[in-house]
C-alpha atoms as a PDB file:
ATOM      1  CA  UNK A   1       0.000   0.000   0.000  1.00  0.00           C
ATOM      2  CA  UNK A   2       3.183   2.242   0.327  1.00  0.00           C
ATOM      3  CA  UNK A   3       4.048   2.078  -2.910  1.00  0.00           C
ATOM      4  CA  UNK A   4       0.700   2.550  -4.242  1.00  0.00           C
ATOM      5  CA  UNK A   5       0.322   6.055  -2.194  1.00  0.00           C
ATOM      6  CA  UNK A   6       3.825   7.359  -3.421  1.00  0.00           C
ATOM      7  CA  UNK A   7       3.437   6.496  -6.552  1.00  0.00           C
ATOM      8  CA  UNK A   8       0.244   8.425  -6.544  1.00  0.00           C
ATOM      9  CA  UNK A   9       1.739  11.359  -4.681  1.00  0.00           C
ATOM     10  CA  UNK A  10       4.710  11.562  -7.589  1.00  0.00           C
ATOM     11  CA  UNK A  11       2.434  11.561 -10.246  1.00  0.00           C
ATOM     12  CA  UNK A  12       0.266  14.114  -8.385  1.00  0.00           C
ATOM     13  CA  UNK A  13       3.012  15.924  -7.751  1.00  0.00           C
ATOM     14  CA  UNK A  14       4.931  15.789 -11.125  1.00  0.00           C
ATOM     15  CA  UNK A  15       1.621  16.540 -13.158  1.00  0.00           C
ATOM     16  CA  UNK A  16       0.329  19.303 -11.177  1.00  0.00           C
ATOM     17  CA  UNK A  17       3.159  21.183 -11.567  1.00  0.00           C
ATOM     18  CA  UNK A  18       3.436  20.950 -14.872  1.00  0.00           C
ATOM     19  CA  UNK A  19       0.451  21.773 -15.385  1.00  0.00           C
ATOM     20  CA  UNK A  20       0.175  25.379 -12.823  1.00  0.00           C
ATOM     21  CA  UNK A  21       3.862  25.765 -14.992  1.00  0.00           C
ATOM     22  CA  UNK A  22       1.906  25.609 -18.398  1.00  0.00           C
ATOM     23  CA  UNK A  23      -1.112  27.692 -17.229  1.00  0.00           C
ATOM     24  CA  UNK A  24       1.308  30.833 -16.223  1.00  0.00           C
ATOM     25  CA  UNK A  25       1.675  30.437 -12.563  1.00  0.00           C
ATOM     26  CA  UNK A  26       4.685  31.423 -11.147  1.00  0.00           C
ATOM     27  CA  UNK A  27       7.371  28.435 -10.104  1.00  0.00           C
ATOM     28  CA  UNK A  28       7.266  29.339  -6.088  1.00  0.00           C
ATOM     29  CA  UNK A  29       3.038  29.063  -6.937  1.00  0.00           C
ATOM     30  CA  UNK A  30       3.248  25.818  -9.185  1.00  0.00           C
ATOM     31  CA  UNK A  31       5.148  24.130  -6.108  1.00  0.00           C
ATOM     32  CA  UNK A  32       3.057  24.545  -3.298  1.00  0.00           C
ATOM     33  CA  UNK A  33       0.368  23.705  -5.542  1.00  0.00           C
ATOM     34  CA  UNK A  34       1.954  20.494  -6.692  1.00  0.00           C
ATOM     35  CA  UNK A  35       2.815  19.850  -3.159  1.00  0.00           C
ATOM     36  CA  UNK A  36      -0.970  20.087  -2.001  1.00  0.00           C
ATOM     37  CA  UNK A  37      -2.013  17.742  -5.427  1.00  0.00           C
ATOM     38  CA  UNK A  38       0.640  15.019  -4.196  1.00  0.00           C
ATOM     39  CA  UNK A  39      -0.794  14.967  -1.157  1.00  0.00           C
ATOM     40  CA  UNK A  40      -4.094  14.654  -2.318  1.00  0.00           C
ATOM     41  CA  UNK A  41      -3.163  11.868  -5.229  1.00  0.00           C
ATOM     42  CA  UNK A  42      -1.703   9.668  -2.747  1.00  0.00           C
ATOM     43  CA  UNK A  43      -4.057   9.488  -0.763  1.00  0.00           C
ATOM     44  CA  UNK A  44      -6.975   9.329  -4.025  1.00  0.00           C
ATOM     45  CA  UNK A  45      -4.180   6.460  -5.194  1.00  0.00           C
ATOM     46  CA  UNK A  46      -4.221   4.729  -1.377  1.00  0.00           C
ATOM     47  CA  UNK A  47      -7.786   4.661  -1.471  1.00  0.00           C
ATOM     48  CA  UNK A  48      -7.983   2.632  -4.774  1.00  0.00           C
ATOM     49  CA  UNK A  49      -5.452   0.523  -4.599  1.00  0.00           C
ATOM     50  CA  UNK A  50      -7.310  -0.639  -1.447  1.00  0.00           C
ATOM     51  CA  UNK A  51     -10.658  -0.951  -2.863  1.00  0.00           C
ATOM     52  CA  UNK A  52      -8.501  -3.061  -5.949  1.00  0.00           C
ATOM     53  CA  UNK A  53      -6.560  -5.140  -3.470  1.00  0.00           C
ATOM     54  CA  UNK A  54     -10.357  -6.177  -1.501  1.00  0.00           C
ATOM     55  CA  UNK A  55     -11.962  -6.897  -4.627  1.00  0.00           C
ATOM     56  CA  UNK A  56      -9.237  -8.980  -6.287  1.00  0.00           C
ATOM     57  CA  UNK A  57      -9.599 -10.831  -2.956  1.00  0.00           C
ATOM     58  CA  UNK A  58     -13.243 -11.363  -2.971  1.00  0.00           C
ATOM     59  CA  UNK A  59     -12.854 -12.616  -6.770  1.00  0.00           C
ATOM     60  CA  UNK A  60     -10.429 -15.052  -5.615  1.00  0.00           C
ATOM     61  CA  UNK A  61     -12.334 -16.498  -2.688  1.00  0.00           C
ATOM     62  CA  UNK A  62     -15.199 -16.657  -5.279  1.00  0.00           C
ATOM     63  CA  UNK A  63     -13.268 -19.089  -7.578  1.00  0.00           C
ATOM     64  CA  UNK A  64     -12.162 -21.095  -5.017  1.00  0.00           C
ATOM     65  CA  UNK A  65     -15.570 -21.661  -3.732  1.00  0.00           C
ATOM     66  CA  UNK A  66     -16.644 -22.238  -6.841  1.00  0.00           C
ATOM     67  CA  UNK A  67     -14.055 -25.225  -7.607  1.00  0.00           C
ATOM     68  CA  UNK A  68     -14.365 -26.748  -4.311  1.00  0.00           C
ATOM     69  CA  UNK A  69     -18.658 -26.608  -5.003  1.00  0.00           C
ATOM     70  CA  UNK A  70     -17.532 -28.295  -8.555  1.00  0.00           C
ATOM     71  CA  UNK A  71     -15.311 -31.042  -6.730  1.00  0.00           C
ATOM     72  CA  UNK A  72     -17.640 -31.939  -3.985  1.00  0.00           C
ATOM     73  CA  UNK A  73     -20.441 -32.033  -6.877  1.00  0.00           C
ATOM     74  CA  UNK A  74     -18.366 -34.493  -9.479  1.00  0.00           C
ATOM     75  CA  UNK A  75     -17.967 -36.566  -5.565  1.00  0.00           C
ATOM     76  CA  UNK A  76     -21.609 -36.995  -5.368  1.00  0.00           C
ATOM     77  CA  UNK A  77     -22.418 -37.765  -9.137  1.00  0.00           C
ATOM     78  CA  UNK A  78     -19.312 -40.439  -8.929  1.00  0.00           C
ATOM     79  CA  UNK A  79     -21.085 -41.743  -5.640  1.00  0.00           C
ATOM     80  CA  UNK A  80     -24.504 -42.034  -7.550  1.00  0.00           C
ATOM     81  CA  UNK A  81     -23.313 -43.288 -10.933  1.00  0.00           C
ATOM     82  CA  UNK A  82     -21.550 -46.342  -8.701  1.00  0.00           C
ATOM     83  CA  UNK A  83     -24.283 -46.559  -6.639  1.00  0.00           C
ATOM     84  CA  UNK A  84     -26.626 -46.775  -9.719  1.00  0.00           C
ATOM     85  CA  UNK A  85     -24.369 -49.252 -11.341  1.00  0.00           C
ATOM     86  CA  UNK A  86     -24.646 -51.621  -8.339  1.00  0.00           C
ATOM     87  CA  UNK A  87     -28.276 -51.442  -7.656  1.00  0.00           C
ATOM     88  CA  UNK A  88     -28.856 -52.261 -11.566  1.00  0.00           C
ATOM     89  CA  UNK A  89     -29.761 -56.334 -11.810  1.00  0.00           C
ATOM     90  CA  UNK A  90     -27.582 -58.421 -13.824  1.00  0.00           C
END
């Protein structure tokens, strides 16, 4: 989660500047505007990365549950097809 919040904060910071640079503001201006906009991006990239991280999670469980319904059901149809098999008169 570090990594995702400073990675937001550079590119926060690094685009906002460039930005207040290209619109006219002056460089002293464009800094402690950038500075406020990493701040801000980090925290915007935090806040996603966590809501990514859950729901990869929750997808996960979801196969797993999945494959262990799919296992325990190909159990029970191999249980009935051999218990079919020897009820069946020869």
């Amino acid at each position: 989660m570090m990594y995702t919040m400073l990675m937001g904060g550079m590119l926060g910071f690094v685009s906002i500047f460039l930005v207040a640079l290209g619109v006219g503001k002056d460089p002293l201006s464009a800094l402690g505007q950038a500075s406020m906009g990493s701040f801000l991006c980090g925290l915007l990239f935090l806040w996603v990365g966590q809501i990514w991280i859950k729901n990869v999670r929750q997808m996960l469980m979801e196969k797993r549950q999945a494959a262990v319904a799919a296992m325990a059901e190909a159990e029970e149809r191999k249980k009935q097809d051999a218990k079919e098999r020897g009820s069946k008169p020869v």
